[in-house]
C-alpha atoms as a PDB file:
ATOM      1  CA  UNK A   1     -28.546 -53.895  48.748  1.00  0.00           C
ATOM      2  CA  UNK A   2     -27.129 -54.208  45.602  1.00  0.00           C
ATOM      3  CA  UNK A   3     -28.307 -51.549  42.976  1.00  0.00           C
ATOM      4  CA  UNK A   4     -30.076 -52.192  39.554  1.00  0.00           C
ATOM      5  CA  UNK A   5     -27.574 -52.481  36.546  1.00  0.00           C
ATOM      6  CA  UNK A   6     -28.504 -50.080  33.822  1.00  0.00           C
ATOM      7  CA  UNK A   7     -27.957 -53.017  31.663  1.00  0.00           C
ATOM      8  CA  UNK A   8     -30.584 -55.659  33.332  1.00  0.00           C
ATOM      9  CA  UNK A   9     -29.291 -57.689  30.232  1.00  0.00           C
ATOM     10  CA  UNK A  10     -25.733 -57.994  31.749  1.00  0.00           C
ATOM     11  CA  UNK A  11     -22.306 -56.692  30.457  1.00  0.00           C
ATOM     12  CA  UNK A  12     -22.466 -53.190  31.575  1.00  0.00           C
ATOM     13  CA  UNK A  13     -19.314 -51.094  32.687  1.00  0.00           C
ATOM     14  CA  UNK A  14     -19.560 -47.304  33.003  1.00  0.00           C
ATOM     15  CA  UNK A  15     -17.809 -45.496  30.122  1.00  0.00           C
ATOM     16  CA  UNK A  16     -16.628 -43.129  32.309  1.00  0.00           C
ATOM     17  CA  UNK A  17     -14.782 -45.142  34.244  1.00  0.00           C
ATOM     18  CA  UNK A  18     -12.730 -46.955  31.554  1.00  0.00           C
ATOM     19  CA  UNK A  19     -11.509 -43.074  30.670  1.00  0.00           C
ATOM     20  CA  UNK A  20     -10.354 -42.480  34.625  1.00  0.00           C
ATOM     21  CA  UNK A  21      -8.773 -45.834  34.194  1.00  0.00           C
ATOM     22  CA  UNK A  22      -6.984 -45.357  31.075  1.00  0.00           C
ATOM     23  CA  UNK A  23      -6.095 -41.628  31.912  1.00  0.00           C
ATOM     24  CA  UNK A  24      -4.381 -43.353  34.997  1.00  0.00           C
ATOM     25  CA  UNK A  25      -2.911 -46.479  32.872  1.00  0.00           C
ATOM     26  CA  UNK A  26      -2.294 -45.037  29.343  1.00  0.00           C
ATOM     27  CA  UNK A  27      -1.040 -48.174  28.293  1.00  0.00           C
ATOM     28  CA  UNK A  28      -4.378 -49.721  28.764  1.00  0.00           C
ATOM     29  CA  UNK A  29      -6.389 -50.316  25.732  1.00  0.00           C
ATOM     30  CA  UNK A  30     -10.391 -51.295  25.677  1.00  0.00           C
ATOM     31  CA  UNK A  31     -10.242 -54.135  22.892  1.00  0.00           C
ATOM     32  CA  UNK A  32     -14.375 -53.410  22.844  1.00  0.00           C
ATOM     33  CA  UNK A  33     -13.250 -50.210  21.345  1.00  0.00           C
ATOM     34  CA  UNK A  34     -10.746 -51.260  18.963  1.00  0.00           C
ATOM     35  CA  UNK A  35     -13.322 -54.064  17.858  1.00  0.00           C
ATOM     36  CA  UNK A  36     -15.491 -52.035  16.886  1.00  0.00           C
ATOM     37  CA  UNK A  37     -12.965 -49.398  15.114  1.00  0.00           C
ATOM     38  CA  UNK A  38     -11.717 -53.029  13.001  1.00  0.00           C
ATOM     39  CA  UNK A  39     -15.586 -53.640  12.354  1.00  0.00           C
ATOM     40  CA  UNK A  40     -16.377 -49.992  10.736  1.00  0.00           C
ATOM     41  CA  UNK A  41     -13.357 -50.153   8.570  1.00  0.00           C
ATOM     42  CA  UNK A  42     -14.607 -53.780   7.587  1.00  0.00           C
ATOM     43  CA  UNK A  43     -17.928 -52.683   6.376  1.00  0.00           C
ATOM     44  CA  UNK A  44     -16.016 -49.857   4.828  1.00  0.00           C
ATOM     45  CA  UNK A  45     -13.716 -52.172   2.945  1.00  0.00           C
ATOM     46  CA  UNK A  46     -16.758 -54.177   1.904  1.00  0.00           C
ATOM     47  CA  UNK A  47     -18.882 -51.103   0.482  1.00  0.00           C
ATOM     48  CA  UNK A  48     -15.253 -50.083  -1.652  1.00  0.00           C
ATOM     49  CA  UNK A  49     -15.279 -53.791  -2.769  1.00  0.00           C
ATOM     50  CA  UNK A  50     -19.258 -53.282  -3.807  1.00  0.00           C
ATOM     51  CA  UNK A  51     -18.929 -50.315  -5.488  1.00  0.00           C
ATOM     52  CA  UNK A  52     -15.995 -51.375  -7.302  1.00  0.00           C
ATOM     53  CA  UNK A  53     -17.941 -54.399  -8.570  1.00  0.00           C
ATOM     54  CA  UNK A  54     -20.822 -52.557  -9.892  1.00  0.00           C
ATOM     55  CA  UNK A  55     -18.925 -50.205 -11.727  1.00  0.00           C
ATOM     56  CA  UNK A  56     -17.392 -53.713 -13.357  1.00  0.00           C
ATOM     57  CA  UNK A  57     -21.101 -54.138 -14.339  1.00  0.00           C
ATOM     58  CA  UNK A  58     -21.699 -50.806 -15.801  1.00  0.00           C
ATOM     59  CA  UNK A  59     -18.826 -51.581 -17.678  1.00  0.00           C
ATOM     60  CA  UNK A  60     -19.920 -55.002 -19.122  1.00  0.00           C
ATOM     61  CA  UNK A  61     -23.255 -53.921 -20.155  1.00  0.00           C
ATOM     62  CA  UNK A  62     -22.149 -51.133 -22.113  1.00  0.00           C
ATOM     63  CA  UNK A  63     -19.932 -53.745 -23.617  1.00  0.00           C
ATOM     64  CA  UNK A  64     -22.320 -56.331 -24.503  1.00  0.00           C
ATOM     65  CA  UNK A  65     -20.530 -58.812 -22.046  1.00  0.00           C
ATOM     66  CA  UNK A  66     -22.167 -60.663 -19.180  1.00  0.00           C
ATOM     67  CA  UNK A  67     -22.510 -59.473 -16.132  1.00  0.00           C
ATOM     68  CA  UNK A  68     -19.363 -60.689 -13.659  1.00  0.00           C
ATOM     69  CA  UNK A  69     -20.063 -62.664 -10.499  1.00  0.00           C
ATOM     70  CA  UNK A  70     -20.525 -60.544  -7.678  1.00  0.00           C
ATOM     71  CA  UNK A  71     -18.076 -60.882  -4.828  1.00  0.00           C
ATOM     72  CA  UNK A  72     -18.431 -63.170  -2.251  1.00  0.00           C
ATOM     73  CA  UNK A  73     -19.524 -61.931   1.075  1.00  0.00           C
ATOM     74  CA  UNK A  74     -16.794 -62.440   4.080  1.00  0.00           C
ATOM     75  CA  UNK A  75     -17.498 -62.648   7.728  1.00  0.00           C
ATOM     76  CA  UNK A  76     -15.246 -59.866   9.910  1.00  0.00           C
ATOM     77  CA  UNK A  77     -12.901 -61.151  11.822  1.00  0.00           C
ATOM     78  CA  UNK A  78     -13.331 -59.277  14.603  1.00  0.00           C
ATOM     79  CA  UNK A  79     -13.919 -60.708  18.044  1.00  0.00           C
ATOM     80  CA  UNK A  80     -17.517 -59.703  19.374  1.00  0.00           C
ATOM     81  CA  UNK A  81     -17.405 -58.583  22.994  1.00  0.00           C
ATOM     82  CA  UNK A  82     -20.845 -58.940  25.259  1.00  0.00           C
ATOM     83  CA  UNK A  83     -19.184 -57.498  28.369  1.00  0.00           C
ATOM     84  CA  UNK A  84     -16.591 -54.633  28.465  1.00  0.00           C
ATOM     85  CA  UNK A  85     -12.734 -55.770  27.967  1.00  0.00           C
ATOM     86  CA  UNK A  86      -9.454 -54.002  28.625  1.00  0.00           C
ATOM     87  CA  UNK A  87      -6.644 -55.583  27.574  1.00  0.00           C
ATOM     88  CA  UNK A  88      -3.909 -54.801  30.047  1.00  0.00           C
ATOM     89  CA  UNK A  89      -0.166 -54.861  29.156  1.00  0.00           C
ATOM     90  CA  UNK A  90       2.100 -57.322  32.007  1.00  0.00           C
ATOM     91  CA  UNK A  91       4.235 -54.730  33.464  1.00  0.00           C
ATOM     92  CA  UNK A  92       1.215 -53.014  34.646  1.00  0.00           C
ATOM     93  CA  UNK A  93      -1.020 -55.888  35.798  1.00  0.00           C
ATOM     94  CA  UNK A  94      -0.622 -56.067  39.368  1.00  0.00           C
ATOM     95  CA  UNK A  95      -1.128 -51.983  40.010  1.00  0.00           C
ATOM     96  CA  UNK A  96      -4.027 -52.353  37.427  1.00  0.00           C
ATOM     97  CA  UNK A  97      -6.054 -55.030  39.589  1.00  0.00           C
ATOM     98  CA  UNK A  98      -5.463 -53.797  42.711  1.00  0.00           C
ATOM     99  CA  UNK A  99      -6.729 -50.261  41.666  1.00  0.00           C
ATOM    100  CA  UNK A 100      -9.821 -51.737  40.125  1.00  0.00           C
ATOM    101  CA  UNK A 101     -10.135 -54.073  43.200  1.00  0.00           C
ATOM    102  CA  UNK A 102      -9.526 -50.945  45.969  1.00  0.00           C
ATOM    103  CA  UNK A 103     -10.988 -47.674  44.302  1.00  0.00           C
ATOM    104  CA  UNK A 104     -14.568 -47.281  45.506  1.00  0.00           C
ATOM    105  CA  UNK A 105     -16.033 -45.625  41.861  1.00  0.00           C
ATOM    106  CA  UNK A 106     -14.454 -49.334  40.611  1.00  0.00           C
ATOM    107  CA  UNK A 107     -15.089 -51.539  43.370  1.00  0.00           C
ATOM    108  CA  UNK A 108     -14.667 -54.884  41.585  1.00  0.00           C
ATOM    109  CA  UNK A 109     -14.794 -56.801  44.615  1.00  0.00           C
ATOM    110  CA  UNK A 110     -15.346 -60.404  42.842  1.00  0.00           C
ATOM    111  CA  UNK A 111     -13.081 -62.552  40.483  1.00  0.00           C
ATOM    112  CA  UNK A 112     -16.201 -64.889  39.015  1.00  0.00           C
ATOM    113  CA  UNK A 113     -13.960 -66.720  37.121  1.00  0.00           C
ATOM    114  CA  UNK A 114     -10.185 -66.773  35.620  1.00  0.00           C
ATOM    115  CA  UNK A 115      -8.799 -68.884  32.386  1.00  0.00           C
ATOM    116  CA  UNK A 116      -6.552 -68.455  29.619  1.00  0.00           C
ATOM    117  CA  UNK A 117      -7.208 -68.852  25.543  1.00  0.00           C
ATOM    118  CA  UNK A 118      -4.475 -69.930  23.101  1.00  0.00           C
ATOM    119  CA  UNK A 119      -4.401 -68.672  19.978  1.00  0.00           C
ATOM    120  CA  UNK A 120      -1.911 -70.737  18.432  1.00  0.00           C
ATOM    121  CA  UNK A 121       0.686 -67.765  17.918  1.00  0.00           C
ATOM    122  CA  UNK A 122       0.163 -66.423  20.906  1.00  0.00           C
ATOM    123  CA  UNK A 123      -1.890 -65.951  24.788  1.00  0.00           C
ATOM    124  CA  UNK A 124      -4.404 -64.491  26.768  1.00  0.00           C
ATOM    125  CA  UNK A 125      -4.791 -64.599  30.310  1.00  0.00           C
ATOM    126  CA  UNK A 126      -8.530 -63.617  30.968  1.00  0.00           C
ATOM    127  CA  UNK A 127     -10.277 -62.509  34.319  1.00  0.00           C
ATOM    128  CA  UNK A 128     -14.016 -61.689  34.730  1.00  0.00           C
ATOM    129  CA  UNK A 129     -14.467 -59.039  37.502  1.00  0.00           C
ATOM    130  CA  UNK A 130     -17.934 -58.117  39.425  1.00  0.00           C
ATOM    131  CA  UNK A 131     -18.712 -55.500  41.528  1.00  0.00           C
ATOM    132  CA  UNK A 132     -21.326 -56.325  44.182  1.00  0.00           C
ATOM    133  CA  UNK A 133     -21.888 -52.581  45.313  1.00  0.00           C
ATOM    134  CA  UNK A 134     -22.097 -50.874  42.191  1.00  0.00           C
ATOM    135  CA  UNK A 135     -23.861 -54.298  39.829  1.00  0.00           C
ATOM    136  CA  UNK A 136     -21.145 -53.663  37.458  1.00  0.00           C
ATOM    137  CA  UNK A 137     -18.887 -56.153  35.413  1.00  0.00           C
ATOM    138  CA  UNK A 138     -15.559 -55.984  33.503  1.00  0.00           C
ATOM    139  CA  UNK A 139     -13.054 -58.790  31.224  1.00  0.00           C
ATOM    140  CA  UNK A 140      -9.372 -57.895  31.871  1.00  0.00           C
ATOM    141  CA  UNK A 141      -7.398 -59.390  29.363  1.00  0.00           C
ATOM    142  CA  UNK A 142      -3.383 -60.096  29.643  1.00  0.00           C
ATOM    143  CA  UNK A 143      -1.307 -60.988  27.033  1.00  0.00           C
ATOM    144  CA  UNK A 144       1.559 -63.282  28.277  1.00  0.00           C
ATOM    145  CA  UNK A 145       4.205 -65.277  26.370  1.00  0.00           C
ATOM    146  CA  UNK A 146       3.524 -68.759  24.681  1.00  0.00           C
ATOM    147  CA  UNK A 147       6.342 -70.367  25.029  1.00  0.00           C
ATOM    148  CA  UNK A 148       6.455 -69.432  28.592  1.00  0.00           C
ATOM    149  CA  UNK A 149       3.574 -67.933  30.435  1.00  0.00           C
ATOM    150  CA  UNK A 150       4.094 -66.670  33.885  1.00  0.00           C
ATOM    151  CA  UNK A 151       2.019 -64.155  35.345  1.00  0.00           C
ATOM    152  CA  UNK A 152       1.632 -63.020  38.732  1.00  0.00           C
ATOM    153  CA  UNK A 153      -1.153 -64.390  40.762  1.00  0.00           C
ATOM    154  CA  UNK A 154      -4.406 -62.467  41.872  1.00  0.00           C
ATOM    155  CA  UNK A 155      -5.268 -64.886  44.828  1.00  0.00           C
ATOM    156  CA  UNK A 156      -4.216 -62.950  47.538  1.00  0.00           C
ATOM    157  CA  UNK A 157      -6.627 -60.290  46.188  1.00  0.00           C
ATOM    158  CA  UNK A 158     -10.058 -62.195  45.329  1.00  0.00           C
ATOM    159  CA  UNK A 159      -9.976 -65.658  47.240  1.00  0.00           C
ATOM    160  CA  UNK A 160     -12.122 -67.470  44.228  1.00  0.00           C
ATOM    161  CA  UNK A 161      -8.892 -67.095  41.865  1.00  0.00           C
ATOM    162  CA  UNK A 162      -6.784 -69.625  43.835  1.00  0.00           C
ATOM    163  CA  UNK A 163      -8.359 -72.600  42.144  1.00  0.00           C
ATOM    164  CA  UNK A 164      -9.396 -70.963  38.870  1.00  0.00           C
ATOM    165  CA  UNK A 165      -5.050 -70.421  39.034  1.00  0.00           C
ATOM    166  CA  UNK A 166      -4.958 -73.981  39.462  1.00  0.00           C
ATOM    167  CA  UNK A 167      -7.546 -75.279  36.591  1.00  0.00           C
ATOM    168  CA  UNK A 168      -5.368 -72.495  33.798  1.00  0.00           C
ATOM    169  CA  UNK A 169      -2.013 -74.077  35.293  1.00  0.00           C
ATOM    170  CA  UNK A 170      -3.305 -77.645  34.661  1.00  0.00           C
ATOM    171  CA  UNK A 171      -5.092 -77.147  31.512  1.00  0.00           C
ATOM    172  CA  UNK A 172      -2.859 -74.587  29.789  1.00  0.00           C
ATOM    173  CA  UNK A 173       0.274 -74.304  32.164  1.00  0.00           C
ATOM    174  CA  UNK A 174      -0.273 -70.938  32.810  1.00  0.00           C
ATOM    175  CA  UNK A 175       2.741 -70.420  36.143  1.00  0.00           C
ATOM    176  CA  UNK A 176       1.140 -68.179  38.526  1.00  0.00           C
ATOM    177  CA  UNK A 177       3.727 -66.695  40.580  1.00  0.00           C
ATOM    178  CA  UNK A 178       2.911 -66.530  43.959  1.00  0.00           C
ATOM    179  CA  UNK A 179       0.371 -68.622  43.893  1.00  0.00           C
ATOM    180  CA  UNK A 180      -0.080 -70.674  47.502  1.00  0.00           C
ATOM    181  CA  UNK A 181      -1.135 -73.918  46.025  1.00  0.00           C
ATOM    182  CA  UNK A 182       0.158 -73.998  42.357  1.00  0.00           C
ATOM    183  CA  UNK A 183      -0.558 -78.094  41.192  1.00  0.00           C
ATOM    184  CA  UNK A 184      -2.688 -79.493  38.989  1.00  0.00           C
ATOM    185  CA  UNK A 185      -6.361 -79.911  39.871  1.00  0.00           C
ATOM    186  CA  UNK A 186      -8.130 -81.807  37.209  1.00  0.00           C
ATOM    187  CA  UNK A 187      -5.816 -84.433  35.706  1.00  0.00           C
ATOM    188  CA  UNK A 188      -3.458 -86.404  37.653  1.00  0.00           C
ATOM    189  CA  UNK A 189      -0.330 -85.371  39.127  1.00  0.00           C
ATOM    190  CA  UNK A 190       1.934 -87.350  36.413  1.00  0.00           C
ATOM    191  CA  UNK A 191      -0.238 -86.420  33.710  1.00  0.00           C
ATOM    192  CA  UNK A 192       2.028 -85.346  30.476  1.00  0.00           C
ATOM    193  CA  UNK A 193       1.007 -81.920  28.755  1.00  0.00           C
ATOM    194  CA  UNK A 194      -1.580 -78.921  29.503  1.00  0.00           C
ATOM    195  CA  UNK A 195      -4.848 -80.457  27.022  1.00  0.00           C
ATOM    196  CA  UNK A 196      -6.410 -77.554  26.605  1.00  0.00           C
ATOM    197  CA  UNK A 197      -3.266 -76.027  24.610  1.00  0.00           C
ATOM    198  CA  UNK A 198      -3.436 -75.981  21.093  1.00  0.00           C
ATOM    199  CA  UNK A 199      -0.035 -77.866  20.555  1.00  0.00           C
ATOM    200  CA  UNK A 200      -1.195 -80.600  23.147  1.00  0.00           C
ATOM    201  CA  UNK A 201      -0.291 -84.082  21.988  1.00  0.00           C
ATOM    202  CA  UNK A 202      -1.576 -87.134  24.120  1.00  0.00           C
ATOM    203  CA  UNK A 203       0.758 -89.020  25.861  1.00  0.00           C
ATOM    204  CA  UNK A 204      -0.359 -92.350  28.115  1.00  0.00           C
ATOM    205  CA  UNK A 205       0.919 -91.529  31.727  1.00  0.00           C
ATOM    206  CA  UNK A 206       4.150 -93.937  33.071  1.00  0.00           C
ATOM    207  CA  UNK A 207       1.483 -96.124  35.180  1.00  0.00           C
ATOM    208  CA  UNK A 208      -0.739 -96.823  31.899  1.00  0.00           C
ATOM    209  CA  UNK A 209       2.026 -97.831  29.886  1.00  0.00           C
ATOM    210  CA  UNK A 210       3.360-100.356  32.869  1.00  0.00           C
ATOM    211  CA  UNK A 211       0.123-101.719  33.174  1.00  0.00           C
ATOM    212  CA  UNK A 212      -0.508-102.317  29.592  1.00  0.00           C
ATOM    213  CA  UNK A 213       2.324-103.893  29.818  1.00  0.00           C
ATOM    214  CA  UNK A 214       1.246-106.266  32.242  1.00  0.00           C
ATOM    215  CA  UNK A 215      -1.740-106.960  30.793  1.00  0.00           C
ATOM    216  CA  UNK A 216       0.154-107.959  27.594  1.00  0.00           C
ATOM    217  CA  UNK A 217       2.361-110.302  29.081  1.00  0.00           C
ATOM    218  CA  UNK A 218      -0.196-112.125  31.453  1.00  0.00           C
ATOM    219  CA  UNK A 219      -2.155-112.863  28.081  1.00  0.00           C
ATOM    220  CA  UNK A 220       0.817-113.625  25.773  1.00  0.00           C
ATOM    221  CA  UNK A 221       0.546-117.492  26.489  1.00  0.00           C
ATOM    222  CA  UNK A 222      -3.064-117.598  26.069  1.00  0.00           C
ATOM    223  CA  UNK A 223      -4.106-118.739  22.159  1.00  0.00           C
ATOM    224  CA  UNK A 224      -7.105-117.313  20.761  1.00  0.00           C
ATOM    225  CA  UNK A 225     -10.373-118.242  20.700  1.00  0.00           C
ATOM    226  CA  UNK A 226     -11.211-120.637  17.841  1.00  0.00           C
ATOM    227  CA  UNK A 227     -12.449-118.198  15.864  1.00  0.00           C
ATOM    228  CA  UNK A 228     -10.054-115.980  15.444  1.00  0.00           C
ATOM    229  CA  UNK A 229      -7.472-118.601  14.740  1.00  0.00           C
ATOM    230  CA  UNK A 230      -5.439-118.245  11.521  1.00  0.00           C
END
């Protein structure tokens, strides 16, 4: 039976177990944690900018001046995190998943799902891990190079990430080493170009192109309708 989460809303991952992991990975870092580090010195930064700006109104009333515009309020950005995330470094990936997989405080003994995210000047590979004994849930995130991503694969440890592998290859191509089955799984085997990357261009496949050519020359000898005659 599987026990009630102490968050029944979801995204809960005992503290204490992100310190025994990162006391056993130093190079681990909870991105939750650092979010919310950027978001204090944000609000910090924005009480400095109000304070400044009132002082500026002090100022112009003792003057006899108008009153300046106050400053315009900015959105933080800083990425909001609903479940726990670690961001683990690529030399340590494969030790770091098994351990979370194996160890029986961690237990994560499902891989829901597995993608990547582009961020233009850089990428993430992402995995969402659930443990059925302890109702516990935790985002690892892996930072991989752009230009060309190769990570190791997780298949042979959680079944389900063979074909979320496949769907990351084909949409961002994301090379899984080790991977079993490693071909696309959405778009066609000649397709040109991963379309969910942010550089992704559209190119027609080879067969397209052939048959539009076709099509052109088994209408090139027929005029058009009266119409559209010149």
């Amino acid at each position: 039976m599987i026990p009630a989460s102490r968050n029944p809303a979801g995204g809960f991952f005992p503290p204490e177990l992100v310190a025994k992991l990162r006391e056993l990975f130093p190079e681990v870092q909870d991105a939750a944690e650092r979010a919310r580090e950027a978001l204090v010195a944000f609000e910090r930064e924005q009480e400095e900018r109000q304070r400044r700006y009132q002082e500026e109104v002090e100022r112009a009333k003792a003057e006899g001046k108008p009153a300046p515009r106050p400053p315009r309020r900015e959105e933080p950005a800083v990425p909001r995190y609903r479940t726990p995330t670690l961001e683990v470094p690529l030399g340590i990936f494969r030790p770091v998943m098994e351990f979370l997989r194996d160890d029986p405080e961690f237990r994560l003994d499902y891989l829901s799902f597995a993608s990547a995210i582009d961020w233009k000047d850089r990428m993430e590979c992402t995995y969402h891990l659930w443990s059925t004994v302890h109702n516990h849930e935790l985002v690892v995130k892996v930072p991989v190079d752009r230009d060309n991503p190769r990570i190791p694969t997780v298949s042979d440890l959680w079944r389900t990430a063979e074909w979320h592998e496949r769907e990351t290859y084909d949409l961002f191509g994301v090379i899984y080493e080790g991977h079993p089955d490693l071909r696309r799984i959405l778009m066609t085997d000649d397709w040109k170009g991963h379309p969910l990357r942010k550089d992704y261009v559209y190119e027609d496949p080879d067969w397209l192109v052939e048959l539009a050519k076709i099509r052109q020359s088994e209408v090139s000898g027929i005029e058009p309708p009266l119409g559209e005659r010149a």
